[in-house]
PDB file of N, CA and C in Angstrom:
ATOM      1  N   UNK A   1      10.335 -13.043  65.000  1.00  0.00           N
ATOM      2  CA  UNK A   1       9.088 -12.318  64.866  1.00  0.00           C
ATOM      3  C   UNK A   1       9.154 -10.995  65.617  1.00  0.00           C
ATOM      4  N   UNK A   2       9.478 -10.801  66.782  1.00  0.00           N
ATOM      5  CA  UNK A   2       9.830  -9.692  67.587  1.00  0.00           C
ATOM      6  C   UNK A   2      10.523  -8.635  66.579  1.00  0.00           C
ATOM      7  N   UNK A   3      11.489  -9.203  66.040  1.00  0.00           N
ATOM      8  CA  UNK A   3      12.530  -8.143  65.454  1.00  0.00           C
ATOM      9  C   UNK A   3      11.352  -7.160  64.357  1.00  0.00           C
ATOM     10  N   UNK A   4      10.845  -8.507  63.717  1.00  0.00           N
ATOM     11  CA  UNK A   4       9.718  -7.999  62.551  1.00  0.00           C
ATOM     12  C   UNK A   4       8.957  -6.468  63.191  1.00  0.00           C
ATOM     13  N   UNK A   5       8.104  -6.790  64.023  1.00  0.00           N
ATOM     14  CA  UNK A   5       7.324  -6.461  65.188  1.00  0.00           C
ATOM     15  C   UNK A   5       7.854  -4.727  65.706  1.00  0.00           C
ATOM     16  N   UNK A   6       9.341  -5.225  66.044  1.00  0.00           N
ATOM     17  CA  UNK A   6      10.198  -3.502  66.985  1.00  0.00           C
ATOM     18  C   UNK A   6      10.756  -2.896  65.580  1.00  0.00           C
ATOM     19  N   UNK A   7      10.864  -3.247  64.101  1.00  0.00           N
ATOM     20  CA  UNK A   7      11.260  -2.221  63.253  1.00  0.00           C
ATOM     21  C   UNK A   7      10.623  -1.144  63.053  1.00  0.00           C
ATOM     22  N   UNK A   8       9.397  -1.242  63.365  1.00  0.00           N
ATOM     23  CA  UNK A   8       8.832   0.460  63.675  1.00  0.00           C
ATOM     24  C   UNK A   8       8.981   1.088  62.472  1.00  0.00           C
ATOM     25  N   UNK A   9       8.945   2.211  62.309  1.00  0.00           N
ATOM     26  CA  UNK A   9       9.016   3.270  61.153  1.00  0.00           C
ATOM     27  C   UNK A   9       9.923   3.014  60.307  1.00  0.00           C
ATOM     28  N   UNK A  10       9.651   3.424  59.203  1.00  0.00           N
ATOM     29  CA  UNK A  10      10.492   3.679  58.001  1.00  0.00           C
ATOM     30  C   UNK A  10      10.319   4.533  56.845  1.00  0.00           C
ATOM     31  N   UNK A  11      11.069   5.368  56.036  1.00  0.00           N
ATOM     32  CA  UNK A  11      10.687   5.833  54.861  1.00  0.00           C
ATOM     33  C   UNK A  11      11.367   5.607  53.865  1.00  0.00           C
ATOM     34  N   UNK A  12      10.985   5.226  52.255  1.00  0.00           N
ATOM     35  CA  UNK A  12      12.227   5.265  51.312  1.00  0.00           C
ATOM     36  C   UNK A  12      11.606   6.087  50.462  1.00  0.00           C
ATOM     37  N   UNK A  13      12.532   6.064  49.615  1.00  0.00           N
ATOM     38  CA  UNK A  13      12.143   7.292  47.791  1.00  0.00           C
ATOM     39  C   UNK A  13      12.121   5.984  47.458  1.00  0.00           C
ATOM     40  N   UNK A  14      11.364   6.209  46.325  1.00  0.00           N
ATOM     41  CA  UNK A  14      10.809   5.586  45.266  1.00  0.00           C
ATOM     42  C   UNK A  14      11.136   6.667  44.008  1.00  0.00           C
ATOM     43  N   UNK A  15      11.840   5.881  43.073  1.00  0.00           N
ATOM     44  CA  UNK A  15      12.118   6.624  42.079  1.00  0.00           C
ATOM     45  C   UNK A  15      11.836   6.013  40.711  1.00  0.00           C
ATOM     46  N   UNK A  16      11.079   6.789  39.992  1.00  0.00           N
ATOM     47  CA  UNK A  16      10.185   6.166  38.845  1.00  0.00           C
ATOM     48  C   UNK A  16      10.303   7.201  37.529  1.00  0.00           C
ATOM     49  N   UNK A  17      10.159   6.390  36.311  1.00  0.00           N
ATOM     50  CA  UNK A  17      10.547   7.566  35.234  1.00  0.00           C
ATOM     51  C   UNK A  17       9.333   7.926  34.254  1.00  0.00           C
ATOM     52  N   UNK A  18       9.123   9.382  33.852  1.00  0.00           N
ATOM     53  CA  UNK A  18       7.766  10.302  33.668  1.00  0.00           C
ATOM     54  C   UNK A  18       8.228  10.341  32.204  1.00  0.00           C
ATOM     55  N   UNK A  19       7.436   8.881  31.398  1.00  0.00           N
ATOM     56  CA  UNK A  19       7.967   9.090  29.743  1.00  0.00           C
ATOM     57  C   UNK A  19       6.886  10.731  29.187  1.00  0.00           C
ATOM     58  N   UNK A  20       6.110  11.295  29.974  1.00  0.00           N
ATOM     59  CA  UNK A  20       5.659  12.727  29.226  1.00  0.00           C
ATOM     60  C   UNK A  20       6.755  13.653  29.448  1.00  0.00           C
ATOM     61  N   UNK A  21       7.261  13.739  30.555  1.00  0.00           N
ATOM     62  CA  UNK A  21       8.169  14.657  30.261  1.00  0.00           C
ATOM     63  C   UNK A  21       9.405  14.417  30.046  1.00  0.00           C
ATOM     64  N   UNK A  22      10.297  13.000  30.434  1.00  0.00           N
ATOM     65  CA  UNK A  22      11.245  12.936  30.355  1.00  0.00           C
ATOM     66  C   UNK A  22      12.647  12.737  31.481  1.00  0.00           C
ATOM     67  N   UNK A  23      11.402  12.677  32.560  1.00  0.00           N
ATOM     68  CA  UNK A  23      12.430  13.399  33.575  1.00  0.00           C
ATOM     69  C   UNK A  23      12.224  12.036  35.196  1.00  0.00           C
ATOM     70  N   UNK A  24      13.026  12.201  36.021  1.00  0.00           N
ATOM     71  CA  UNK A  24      12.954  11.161  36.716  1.00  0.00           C
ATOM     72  C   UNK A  24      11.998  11.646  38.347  1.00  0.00           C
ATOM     73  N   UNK A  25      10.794  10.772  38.368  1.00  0.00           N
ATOM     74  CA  UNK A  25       9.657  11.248  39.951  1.00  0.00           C
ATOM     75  C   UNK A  25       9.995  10.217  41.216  1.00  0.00           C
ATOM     76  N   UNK A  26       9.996  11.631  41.923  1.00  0.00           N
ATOM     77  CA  UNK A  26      10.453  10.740  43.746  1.00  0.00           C
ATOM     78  C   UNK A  26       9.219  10.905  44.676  1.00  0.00           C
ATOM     79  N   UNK A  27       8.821   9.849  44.908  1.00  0.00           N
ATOM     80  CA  UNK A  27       8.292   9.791  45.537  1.00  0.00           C
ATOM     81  C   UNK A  27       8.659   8.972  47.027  1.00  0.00           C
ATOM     82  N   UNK A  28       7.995   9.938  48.226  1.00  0.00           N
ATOM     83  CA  UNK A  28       8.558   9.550  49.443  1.00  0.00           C
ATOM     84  C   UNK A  28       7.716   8.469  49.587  1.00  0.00           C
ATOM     85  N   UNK A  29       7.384   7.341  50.295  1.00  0.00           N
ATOM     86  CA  UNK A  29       6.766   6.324  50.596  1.00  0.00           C
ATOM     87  C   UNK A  29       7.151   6.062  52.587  1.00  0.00           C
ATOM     88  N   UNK A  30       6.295   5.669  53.365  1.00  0.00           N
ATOM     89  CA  UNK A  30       6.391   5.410  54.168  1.00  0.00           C
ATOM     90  C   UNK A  30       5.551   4.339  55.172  1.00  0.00           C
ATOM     91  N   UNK A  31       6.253   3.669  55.618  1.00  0.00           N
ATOM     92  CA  UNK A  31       6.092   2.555  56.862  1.00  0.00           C
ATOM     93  C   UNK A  31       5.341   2.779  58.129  1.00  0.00           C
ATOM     94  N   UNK A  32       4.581   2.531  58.519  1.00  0.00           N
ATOM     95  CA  UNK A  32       4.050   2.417  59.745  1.00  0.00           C
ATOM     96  C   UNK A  32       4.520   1.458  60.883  1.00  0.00           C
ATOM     97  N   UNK A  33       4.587   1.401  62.054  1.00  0.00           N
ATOM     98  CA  UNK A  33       4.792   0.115  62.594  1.00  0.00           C
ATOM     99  C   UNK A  33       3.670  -0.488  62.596  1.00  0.00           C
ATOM    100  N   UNK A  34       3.664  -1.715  63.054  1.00  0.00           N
ATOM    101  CA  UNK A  34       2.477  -2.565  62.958  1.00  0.00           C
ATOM    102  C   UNK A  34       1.901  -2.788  64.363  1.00  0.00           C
ATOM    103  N   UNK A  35       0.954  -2.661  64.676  1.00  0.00           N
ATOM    104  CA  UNK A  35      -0.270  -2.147  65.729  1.00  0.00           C
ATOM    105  C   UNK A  35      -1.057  -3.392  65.709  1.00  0.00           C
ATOM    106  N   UNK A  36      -1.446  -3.917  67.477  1.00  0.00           N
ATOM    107  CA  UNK A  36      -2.728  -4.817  67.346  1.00  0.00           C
ATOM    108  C   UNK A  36      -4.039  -4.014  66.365  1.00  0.00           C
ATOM    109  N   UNK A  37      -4.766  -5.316  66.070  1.00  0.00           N
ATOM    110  CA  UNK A  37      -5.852  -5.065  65.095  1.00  0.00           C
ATOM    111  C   UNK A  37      -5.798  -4.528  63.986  1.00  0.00           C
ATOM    112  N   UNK A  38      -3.708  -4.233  63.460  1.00  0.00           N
ATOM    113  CA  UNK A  38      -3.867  -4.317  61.555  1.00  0.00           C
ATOM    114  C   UNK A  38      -3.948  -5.902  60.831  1.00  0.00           C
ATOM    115  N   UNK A  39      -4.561  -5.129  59.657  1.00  0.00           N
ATOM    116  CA  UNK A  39      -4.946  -6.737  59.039  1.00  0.00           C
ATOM    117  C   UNK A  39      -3.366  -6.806  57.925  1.00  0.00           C
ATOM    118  N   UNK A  40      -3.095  -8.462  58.253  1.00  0.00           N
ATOM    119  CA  UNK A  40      -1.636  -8.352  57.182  1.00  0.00           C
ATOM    120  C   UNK A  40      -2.295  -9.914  56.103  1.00  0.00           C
ATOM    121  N   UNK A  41      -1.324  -9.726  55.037  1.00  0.00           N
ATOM    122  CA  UNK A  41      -1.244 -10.624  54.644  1.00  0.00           C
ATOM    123  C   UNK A  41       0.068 -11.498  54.756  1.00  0.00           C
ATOM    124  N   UNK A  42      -0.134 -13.064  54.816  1.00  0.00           N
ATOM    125  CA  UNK A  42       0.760 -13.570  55.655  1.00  0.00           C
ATOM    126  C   UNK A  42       1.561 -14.139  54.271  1.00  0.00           C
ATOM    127  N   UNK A  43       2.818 -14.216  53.934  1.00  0.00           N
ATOM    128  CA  UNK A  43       3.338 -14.884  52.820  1.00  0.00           C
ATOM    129  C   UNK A  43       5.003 -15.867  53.105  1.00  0.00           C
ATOM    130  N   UNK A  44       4.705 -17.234  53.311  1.00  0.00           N
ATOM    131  CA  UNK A  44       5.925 -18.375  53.493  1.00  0.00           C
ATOM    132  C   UNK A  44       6.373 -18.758  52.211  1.00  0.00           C
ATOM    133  N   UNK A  45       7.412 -18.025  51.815  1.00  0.00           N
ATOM    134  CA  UNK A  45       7.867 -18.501  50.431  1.00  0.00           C
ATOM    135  C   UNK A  45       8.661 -19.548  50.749  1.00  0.00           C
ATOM    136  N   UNK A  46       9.025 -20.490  49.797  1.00  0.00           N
ATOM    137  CA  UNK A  46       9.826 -21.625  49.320  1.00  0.00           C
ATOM    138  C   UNK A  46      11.237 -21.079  48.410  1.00  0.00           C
ATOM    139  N   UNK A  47      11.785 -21.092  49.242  1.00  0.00           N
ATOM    140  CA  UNK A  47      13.437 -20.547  48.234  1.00  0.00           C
ATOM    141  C   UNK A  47      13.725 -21.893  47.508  1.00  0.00           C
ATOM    142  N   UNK A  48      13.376 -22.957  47.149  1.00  0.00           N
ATOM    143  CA  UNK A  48      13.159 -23.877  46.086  1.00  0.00           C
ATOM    144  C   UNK A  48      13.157 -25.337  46.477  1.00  0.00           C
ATOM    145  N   UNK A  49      13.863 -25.562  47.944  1.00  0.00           N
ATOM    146  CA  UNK A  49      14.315 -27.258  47.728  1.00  0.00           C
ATOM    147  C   UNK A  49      13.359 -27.709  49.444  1.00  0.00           C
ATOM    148  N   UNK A  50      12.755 -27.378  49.998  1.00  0.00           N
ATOM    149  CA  UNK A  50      11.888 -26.993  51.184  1.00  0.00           C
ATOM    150  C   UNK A  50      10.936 -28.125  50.868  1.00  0.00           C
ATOM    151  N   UNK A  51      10.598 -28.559  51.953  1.00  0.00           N
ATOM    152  CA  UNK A  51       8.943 -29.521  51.592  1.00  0.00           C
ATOM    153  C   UNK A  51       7.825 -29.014  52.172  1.00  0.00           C
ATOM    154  N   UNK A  52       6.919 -28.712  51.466  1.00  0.00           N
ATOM    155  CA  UNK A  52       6.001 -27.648  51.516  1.00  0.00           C
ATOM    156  C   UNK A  52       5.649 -28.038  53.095  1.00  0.00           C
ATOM    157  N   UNK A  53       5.349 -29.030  53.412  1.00  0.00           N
ATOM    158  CA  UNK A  53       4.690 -29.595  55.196  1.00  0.00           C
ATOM    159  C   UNK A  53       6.172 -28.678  55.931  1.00  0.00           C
ATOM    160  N   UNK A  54       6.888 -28.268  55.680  1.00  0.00           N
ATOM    161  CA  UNK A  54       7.595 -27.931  56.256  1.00  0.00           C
ATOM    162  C   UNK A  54       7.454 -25.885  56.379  1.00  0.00           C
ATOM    163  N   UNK A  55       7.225 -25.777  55.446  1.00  0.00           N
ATOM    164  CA  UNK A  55       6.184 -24.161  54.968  1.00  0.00           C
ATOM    165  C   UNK A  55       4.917 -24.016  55.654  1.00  0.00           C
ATOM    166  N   UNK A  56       3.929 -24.896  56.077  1.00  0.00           N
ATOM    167  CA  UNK A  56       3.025 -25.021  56.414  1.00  0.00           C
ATOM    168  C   UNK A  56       3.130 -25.249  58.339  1.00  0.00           C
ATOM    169  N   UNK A  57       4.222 -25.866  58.275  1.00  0.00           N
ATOM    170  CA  UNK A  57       4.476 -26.132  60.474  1.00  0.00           C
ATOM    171  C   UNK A  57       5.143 -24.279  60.178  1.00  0.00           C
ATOM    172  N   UNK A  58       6.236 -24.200  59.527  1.00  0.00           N
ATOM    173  CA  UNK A  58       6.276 -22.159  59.768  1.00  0.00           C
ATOM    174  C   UNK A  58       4.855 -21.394  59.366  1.00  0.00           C
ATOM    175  N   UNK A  59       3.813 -21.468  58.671  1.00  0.00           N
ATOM    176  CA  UNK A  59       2.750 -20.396  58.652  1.00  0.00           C
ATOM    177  C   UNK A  59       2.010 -20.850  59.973  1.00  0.00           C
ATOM    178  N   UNK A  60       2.177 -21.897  60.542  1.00  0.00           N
ATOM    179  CA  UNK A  60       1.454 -22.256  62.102  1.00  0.00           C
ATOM    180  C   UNK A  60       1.789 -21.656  63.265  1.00  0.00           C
ATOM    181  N   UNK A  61       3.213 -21.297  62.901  1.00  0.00           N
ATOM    182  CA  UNK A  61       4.009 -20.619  63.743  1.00  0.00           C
ATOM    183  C   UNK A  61       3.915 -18.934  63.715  1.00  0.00           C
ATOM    184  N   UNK A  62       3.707 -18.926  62.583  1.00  0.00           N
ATOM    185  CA  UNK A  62       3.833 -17.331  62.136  1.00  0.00           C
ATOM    186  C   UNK A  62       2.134 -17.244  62.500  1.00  0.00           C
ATOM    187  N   UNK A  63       1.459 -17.638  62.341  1.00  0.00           N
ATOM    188  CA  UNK A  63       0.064 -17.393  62.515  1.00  0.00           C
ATOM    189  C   UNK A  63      -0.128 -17.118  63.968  1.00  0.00           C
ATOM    190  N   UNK A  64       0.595 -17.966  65.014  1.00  0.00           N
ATOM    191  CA  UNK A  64       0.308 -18.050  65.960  1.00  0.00           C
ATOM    192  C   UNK A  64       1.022 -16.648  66.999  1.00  0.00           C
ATOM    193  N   UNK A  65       2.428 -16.467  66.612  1.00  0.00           N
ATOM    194  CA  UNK A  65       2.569 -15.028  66.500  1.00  0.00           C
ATOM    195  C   UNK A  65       2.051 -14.041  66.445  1.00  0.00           C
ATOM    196  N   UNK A  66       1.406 -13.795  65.338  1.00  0.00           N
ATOM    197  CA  UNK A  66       0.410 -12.753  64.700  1.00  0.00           C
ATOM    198  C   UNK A  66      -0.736 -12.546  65.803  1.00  0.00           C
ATOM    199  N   UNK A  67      -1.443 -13.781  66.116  1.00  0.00           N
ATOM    200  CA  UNK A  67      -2.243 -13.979  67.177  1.00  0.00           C
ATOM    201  C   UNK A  67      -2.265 -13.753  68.250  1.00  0.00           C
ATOM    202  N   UNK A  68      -1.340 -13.547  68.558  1.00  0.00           N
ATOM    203  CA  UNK A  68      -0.430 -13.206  70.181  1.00  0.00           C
ATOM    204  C   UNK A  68      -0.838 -11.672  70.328  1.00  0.00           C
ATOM    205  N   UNK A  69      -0.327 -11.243  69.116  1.00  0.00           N
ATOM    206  CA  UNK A  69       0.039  -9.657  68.739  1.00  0.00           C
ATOM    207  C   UNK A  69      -0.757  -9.074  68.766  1.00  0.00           C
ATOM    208  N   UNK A  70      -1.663  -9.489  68.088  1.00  0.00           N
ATOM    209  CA  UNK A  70      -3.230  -8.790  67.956  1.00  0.00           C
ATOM    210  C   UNK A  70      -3.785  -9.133  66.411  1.00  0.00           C
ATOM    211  N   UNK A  71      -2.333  -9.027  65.615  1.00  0.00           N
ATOM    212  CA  UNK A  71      -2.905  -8.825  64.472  1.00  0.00           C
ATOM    213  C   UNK A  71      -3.750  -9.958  63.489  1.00  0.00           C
ATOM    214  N   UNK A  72      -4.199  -9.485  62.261  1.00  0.00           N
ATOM    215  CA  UNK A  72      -5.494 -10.464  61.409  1.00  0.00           C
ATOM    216  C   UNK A  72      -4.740 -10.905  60.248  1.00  0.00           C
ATOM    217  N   UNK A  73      -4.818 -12.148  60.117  1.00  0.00           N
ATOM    218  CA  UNK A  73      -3.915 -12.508  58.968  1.00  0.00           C
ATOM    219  C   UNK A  73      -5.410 -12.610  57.968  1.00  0.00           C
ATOM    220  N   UNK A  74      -5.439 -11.708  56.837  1.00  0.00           N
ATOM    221  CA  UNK A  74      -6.001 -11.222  56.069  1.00  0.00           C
ATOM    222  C   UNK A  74      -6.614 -12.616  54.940  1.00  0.00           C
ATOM    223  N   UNK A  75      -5.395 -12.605  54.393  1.00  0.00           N
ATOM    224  CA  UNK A  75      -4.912 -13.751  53.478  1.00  0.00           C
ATOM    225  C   UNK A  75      -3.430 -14.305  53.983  1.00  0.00           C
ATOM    226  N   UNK A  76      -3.367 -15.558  53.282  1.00  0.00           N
ATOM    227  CA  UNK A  76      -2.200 -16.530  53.409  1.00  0.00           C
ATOM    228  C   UNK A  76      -1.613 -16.882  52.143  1.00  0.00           C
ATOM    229  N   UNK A  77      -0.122 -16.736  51.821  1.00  0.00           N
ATOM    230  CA  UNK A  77       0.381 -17.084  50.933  1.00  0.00           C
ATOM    231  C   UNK A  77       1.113 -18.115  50.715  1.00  0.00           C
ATOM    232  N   UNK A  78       1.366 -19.448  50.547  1.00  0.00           N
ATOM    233  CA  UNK A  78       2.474 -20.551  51.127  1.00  0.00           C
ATOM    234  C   UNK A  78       2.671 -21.193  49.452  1.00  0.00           C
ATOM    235  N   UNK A  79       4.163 -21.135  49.681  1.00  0.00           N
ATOM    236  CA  UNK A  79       4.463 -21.936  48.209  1.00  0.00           C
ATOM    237  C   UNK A  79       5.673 -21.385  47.731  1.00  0.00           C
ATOM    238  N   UNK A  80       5.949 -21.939  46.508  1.00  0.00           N
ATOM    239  CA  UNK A  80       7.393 -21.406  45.844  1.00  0.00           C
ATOM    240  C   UNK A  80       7.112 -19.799  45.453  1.00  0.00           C
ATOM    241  N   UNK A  81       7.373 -18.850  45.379  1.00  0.00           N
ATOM    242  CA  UNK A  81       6.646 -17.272  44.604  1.00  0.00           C
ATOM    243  C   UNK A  81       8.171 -17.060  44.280  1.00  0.00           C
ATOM    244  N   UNK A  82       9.231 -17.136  45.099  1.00  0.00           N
ATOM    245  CA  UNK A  82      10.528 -16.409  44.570  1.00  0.00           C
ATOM    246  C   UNK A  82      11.756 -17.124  44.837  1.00  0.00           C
ATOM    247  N   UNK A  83      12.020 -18.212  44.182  1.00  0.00           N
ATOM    248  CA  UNK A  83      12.832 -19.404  44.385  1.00  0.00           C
ATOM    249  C   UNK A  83      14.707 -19.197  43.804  1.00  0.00           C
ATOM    250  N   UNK A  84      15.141 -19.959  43.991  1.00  0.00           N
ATOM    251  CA  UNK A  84      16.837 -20.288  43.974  1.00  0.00           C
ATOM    252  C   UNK A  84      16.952 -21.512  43.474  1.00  0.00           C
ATOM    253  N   UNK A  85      17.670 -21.744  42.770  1.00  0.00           N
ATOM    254  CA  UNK A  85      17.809 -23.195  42.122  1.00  0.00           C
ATOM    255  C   UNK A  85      17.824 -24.250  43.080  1.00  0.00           C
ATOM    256  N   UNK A  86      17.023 -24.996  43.706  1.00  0.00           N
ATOM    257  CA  UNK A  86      17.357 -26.056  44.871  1.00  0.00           C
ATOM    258  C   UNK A  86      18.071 -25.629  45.920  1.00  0.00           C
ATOM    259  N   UNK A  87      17.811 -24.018  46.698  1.00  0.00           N
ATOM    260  CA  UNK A  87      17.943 -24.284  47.766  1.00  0.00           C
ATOM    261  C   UNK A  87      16.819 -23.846  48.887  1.00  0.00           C
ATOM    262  N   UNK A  88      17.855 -24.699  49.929  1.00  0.00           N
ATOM    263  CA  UNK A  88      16.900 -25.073  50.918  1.00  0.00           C
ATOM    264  C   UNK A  88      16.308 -23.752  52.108  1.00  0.00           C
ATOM    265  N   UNK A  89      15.493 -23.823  52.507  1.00  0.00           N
ATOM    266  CA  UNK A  89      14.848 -22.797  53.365  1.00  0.00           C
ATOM    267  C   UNK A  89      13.681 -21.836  52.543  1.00  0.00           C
ATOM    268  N   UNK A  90      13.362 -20.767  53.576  1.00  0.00           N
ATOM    269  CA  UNK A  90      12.204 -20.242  53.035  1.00  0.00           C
ATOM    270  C   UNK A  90      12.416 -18.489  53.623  1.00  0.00           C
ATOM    271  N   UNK A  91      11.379 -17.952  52.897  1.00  0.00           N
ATOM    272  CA  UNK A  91      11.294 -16.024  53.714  1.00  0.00           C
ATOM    273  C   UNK A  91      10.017 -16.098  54.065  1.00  0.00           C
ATOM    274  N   UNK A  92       9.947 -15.277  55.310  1.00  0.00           N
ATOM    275  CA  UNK A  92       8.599 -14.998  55.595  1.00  0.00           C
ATOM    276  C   UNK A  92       8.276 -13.428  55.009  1.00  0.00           C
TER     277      UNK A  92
END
């Protein structure tokens, strides 16, 4: 969670294609670090073979983190969203 926490800044391009003209748009996009009192949404995916009670003791954990920090877990996401054929573990 720390590591999450000290990545601090970031910027990427975003590059997207303009069917009026033909031509390819960059857009800069950028990261903030995360500050007591931002609101996040919290999301424990299931990489596929995981038992959900086991997703649920990590969002307890991750919640409790967050809590520490300052920050508001907005909404909560827990479940399969972006899976691997039967395997085991999860992303926060």
């Amino acid at each position: 969670f720390n590591t999450l926490i000290e990545n601090g800044h970031y910027q990427r391009t975003i590059r997207s294609w303009d069917r009026v003209n033909g031509d390819w748009i960059e857009e800069t996009q950028e990261k903030q670090p995360l500050k007591s009192g931002d609101r996040v949404i919290a999301l424990v995916n299931n990489l596929g073979a995981t038992p959900l009670s086991e997703l649920y003791g990590v969002y307890h954990r991750l919640a409790l983190c967050c809590e520490n920090f300052g920050l508001n877990i907005e909404r909560s996401l827990i479940g399969s969203y972006c899976t691997s054929l039967d395997m085991s573990g999860i992303s926060i």
